[in-house]
C-alpha atoms as a PDB file:
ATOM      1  CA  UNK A   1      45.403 128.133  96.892  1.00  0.00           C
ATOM      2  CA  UNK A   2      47.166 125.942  99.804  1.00  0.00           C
ATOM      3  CA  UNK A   3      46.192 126.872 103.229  1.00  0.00           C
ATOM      4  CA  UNK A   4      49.201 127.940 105.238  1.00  0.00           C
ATOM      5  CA  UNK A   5      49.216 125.073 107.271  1.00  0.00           C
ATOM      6  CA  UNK A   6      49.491 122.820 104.502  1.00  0.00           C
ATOM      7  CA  UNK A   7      51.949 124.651 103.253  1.00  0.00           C
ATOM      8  CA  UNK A   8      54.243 124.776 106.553  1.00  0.00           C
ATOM      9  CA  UNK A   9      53.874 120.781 106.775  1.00  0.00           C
ATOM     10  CA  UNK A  10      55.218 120.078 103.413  1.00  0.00           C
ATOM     11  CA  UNK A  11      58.163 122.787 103.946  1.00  0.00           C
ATOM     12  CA  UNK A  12      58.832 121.045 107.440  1.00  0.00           C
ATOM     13  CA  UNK A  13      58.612 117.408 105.471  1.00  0.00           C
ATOM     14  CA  UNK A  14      61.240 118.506 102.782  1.00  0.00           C
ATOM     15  CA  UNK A  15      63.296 120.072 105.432  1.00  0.00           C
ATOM     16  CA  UNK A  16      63.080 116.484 107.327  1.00  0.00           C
ATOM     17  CA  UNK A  17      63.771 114.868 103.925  1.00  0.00           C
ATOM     18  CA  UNK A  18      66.570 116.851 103.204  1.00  0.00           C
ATOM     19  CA  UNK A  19      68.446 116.571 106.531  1.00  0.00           C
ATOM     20  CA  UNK A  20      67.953 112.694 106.649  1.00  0.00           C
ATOM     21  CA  UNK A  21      69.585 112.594 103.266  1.00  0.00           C
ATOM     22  CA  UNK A  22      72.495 114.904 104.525  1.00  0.00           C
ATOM     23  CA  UNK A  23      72.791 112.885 107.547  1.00  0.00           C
ATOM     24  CA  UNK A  24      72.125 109.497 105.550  1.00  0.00           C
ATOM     25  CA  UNK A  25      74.783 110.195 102.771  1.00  0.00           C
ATOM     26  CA  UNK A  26      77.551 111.621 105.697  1.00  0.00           C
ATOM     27  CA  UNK A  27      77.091 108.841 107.811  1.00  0.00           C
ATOM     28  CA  UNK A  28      77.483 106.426 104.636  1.00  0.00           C
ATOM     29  CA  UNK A  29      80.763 107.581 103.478  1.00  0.00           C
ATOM     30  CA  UNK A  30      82.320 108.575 107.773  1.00  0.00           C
ATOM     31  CA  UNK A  31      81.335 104.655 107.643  1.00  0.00           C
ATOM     32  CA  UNK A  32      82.783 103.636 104.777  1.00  0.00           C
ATOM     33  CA  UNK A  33      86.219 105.697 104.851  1.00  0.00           C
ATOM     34  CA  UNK A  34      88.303 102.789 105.657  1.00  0.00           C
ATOM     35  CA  UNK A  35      87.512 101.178 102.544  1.00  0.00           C
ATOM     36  CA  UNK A  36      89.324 101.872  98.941  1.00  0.00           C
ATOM     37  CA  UNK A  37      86.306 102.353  97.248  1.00  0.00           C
ATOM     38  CA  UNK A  38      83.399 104.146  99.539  1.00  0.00           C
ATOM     39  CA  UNK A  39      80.863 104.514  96.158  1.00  0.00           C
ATOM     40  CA  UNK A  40      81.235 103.234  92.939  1.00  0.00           C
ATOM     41  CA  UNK A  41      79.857 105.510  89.961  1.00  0.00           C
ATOM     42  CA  UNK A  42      77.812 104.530  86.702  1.00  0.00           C
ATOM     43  CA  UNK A  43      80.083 102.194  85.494  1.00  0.00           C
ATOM     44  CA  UNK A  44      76.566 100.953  82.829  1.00  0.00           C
ATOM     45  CA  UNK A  45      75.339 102.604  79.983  1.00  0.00           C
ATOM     46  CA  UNK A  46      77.880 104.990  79.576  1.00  0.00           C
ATOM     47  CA  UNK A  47      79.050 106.880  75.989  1.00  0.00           C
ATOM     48  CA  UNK A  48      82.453 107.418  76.211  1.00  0.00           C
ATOM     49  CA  UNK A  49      84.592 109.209  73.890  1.00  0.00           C
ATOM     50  CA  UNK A  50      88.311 107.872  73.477  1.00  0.00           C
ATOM     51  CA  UNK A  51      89.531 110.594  72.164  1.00  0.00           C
ATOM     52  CA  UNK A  52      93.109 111.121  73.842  1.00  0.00           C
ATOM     53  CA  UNK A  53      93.233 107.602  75.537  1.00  0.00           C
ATOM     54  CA  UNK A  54      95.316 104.744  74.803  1.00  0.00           C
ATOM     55  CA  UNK A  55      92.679 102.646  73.849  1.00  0.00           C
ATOM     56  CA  UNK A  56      88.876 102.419  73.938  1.00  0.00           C
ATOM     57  CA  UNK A  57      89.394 100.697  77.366  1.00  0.00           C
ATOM     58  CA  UNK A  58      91.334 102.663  78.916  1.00  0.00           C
ATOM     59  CA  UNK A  59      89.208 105.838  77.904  1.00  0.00           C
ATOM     60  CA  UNK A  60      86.483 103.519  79.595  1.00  0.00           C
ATOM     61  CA  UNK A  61      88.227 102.456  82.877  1.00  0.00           C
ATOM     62  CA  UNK A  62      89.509 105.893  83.243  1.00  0.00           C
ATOM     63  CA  UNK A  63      85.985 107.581  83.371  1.00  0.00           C
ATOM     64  CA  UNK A  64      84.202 105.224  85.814  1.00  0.00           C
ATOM     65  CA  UNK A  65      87.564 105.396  87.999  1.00  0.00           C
ATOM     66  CA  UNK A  66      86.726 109.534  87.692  1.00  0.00           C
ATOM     67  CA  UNK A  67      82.962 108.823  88.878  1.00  0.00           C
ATOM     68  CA  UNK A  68      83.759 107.029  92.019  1.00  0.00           C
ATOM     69  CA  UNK A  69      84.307 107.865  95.570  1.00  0.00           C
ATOM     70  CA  UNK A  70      87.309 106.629  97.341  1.00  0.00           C
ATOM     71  CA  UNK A  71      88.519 106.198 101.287  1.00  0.00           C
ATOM     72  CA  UNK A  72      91.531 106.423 103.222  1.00  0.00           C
ATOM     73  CA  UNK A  73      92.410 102.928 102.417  1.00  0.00           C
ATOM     74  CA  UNK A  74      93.287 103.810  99.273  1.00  0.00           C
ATOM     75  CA  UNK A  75      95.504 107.095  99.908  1.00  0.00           C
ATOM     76  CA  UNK A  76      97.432 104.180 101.923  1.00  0.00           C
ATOM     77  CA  UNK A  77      97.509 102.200  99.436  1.00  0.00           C
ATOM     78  CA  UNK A  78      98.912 104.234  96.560  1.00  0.00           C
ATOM     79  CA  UNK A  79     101.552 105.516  98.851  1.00  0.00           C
ATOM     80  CA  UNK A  80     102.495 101.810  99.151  1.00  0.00           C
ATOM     81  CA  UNK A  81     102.922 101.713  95.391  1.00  0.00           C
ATOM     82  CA  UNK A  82     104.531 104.230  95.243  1.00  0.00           C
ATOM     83  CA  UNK A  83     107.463 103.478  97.789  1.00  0.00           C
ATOM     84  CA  UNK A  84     107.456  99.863  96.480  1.00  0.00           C
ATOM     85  CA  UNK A  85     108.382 101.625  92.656  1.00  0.00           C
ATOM     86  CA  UNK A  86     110.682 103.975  94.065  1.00  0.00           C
ATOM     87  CA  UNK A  87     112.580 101.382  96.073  1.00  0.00           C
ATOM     88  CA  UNK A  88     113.089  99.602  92.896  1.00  0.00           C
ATOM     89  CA  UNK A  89     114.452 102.663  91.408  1.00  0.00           C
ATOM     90  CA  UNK A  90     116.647 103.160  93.945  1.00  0.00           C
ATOM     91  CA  UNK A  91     117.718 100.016  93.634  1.00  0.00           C
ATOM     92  CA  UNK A  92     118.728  99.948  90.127  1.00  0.00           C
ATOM     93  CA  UNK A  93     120.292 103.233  90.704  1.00  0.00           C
ATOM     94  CA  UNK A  94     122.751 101.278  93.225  1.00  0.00           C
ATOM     95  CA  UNK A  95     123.368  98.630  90.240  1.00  0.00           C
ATOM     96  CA  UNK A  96     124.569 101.233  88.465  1.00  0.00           C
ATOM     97  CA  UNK A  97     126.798 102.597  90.966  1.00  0.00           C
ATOM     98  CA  UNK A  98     124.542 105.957  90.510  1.00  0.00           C
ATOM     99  CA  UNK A  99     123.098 108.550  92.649  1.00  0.00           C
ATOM    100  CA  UNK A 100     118.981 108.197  91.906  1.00  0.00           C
ATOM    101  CA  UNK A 101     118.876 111.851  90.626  1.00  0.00           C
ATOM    102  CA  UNK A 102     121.804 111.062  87.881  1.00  0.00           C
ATOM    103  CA  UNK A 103     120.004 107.199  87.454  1.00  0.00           C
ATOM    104  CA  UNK A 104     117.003 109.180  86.541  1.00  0.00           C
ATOM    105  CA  UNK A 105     119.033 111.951  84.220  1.00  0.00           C
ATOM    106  CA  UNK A 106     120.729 109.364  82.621  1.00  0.00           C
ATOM    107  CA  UNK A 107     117.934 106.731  81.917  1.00  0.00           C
ATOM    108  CA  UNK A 108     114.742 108.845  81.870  1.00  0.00           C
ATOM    109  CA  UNK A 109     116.243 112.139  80.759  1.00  0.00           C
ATOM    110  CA  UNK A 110     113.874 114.051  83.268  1.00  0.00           C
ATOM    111  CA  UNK A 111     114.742 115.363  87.270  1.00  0.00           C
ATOM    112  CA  UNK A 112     114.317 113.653  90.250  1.00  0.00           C
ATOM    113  CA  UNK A 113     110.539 115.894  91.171  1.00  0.00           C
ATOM    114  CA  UNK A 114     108.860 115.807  87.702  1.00  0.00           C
ATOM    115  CA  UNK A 115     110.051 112.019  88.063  1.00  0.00           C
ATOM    116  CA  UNK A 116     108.997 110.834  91.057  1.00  0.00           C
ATOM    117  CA  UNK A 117     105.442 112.585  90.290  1.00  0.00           C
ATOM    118  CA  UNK A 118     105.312 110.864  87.248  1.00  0.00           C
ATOM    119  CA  UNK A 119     105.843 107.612  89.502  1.00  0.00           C
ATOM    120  CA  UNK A 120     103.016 108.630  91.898  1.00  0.00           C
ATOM    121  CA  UNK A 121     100.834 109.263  89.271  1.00  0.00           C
ATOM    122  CA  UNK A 122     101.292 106.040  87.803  1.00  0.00           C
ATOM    123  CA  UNK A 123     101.018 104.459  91.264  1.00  0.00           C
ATOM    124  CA  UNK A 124      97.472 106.169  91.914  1.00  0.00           C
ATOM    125  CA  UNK A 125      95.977 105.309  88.459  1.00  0.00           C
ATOM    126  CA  UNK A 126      96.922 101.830  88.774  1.00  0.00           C
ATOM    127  CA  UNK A 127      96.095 101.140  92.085  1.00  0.00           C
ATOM    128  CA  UNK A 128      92.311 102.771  91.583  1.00  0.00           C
ATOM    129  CA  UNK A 129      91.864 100.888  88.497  1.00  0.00           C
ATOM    130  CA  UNK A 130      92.313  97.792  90.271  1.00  0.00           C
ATOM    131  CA  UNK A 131      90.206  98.854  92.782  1.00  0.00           C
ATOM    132  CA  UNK A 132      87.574  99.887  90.847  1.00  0.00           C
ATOM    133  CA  UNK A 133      87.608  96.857  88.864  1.00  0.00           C
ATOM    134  CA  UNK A 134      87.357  94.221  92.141  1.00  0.00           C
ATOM    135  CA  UNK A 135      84.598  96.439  92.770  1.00  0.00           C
ATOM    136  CA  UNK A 136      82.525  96.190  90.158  1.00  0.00           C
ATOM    137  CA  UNK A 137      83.326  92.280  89.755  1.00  0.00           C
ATOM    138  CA  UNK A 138      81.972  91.591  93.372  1.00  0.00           C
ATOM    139  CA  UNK A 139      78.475  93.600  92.290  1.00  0.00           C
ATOM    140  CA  UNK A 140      78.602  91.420  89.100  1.00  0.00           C
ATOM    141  CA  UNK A 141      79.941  88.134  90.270  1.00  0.00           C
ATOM    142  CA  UNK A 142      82.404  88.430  88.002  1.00  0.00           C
ATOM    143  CA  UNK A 143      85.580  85.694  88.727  1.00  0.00           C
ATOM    144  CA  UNK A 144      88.269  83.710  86.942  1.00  0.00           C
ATOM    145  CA  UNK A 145      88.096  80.469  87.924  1.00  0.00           C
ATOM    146  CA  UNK A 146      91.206  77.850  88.215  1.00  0.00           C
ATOM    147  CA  UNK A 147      89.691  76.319  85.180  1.00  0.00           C
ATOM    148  CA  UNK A 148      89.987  79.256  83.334  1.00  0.00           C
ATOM    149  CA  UNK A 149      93.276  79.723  84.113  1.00  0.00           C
ATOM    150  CA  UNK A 150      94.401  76.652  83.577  1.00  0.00           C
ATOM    151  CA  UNK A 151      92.762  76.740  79.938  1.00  0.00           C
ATOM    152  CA  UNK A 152      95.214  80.081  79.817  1.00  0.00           C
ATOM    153  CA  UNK A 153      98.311  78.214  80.551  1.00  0.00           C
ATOM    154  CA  UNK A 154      99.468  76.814  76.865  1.00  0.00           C
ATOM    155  CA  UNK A 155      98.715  80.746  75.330  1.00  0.00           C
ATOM    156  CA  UNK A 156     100.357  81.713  78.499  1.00  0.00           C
ATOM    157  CA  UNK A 157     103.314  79.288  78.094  1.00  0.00           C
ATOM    158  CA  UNK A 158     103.889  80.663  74.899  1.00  0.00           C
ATOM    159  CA  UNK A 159     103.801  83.893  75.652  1.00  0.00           C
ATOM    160  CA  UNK A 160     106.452  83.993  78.451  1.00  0.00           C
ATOM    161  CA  UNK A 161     108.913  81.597  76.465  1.00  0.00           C
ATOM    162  CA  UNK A 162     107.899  78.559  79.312  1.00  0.00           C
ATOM    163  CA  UNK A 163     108.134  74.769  78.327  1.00  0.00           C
ATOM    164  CA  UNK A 164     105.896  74.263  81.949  1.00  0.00           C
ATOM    165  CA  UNK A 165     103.820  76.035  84.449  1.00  0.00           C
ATOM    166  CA  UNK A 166     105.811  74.865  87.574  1.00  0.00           C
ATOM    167  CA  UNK A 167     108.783  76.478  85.226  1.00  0.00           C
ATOM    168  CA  UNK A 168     107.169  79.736  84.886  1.00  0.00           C
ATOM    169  CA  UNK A 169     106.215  79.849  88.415  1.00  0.00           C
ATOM    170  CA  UNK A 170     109.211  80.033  89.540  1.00  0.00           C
ATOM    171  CA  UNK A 171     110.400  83.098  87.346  1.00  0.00           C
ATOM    172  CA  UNK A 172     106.952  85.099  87.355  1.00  0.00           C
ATOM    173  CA  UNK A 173     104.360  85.634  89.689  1.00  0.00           C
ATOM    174  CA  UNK A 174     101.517  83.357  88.841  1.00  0.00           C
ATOM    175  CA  UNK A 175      99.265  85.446  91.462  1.00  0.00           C
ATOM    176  CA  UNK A 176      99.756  88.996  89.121  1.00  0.00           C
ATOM    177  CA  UNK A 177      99.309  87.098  85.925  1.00  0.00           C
ATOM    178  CA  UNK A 178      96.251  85.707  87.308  1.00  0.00           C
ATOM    179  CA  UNK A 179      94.864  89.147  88.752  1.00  0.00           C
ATOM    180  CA  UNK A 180      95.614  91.048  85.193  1.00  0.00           C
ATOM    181  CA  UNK A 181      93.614  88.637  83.632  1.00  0.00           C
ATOM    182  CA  UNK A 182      91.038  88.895  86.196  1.00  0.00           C
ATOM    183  CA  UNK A 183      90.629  92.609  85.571  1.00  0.00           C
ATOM    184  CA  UNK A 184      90.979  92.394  81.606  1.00  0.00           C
ATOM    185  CA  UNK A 185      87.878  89.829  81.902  1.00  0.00           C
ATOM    186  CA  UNK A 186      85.977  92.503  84.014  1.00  0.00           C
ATOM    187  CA  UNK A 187      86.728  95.165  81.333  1.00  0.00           C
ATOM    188  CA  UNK A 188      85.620  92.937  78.925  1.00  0.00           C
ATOM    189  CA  UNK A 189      82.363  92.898  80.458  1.00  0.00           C
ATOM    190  CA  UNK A 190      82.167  96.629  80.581  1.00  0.00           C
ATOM    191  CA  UNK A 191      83.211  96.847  76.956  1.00  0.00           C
ATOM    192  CA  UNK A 192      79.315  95.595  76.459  1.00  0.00           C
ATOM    193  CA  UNK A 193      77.418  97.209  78.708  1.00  0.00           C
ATOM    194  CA  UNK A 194      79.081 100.999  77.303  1.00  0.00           C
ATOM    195  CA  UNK A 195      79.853 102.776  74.406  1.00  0.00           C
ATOM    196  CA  UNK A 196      83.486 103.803  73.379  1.00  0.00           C
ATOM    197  CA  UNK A 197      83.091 106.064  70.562  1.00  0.00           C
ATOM    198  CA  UNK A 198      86.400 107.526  68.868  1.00  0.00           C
ATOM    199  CA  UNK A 199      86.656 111.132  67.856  1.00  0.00           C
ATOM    200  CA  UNK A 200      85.731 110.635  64.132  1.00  0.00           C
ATOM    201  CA  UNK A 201      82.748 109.203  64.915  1.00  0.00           C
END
């Protein structure tokens, strides 16, 4: 039988323990609010059913993006999304000599709320992918190098219908080609350290 003063000390040291961990893990994430991604979550040995999803990646992507913690930076930053796709819309409306509610009626078939939340929701899921994604490269030293690229550019030539890379600069962003590349190489690496399993199996 413990003697009550043994007893006491190792309440008082879990007490300590816990408090420090409180403290530790509060202090952690008031520090790290600023950022888009304050902790990532097990984005290793993961099973993963895809069930539902587009793909096997995307059932993937979309469950480590679910297990990580995000800051402030990123509210701001889907927000910018956001406004960015809805100025487009709005713009096209205008082309059309339309009002954005009948744009949206007329080429979407939908109203102007379950619209723009469909927008939003697009906005968040693409902007905390891509956060997620950076993440996880800079703890993996993941990178595509200019070489790497530039052994893309015939397949990408082809692709976009270019005879030349300084021609298909000037028509696409080179920099978003590059960074959707970038993140398809880090899923790729993800694709072997987790298992995708579909619903038959």
């Amino acid at each position: 039988m413990k003697k009550p003063w043994k007893r006491r000390i190792i309440i008082i040291v879990a007490a300590v323990v816990v408090v420090l961990t409180v403290f530790g893990v509060l202090f952690y994430i008031e520090y790290s609010d600023e950022h888009e991604v304050i902790r990532l979550g097990q984005y290793r040995d993961l099973t993963v059913s895809s069930s539902g999803a587009e793909s096997a990646e995307d059932a993937l992507v979309t469950m480590i993006v679910q297990r990580t913690i995000f800051g402030r930076a990123m509210d701001r930053k889907v927000e910018e999304k956001y406004e960015d796709a809805m100025a487009y819309f709005e713009s096209e409306a205008a082309y059309f000599q339309l009002a954005l509610p009948d744009y949206i009626k007329k080429y979407y078939a939908t109203d102007e709320k379950e619209f723009r939340d469909s927008v939003h929701s697009t906005a968040e899921t693409t902007v905390k992918q891509a956060a997620v994604l950076h993440a996880i490269a800079e703890k993996e030293n993941i990178e595509l190098t200019n070489e790497e690229f530039e052994a893309m550019m015939p397949s990408l030539l082809e692709t976009y219908g270019y005879t030349s890379e300084a021609e298909m600069a000037k028509a696409v962003d080179l920099q978003s080609v590059r960074d959707e590349l970038f993140q398809e190489k880090v899923i790729d690496y993800l694709m072997t350290q987790n298992t995708v399993v579909s619903s038959g199996q």
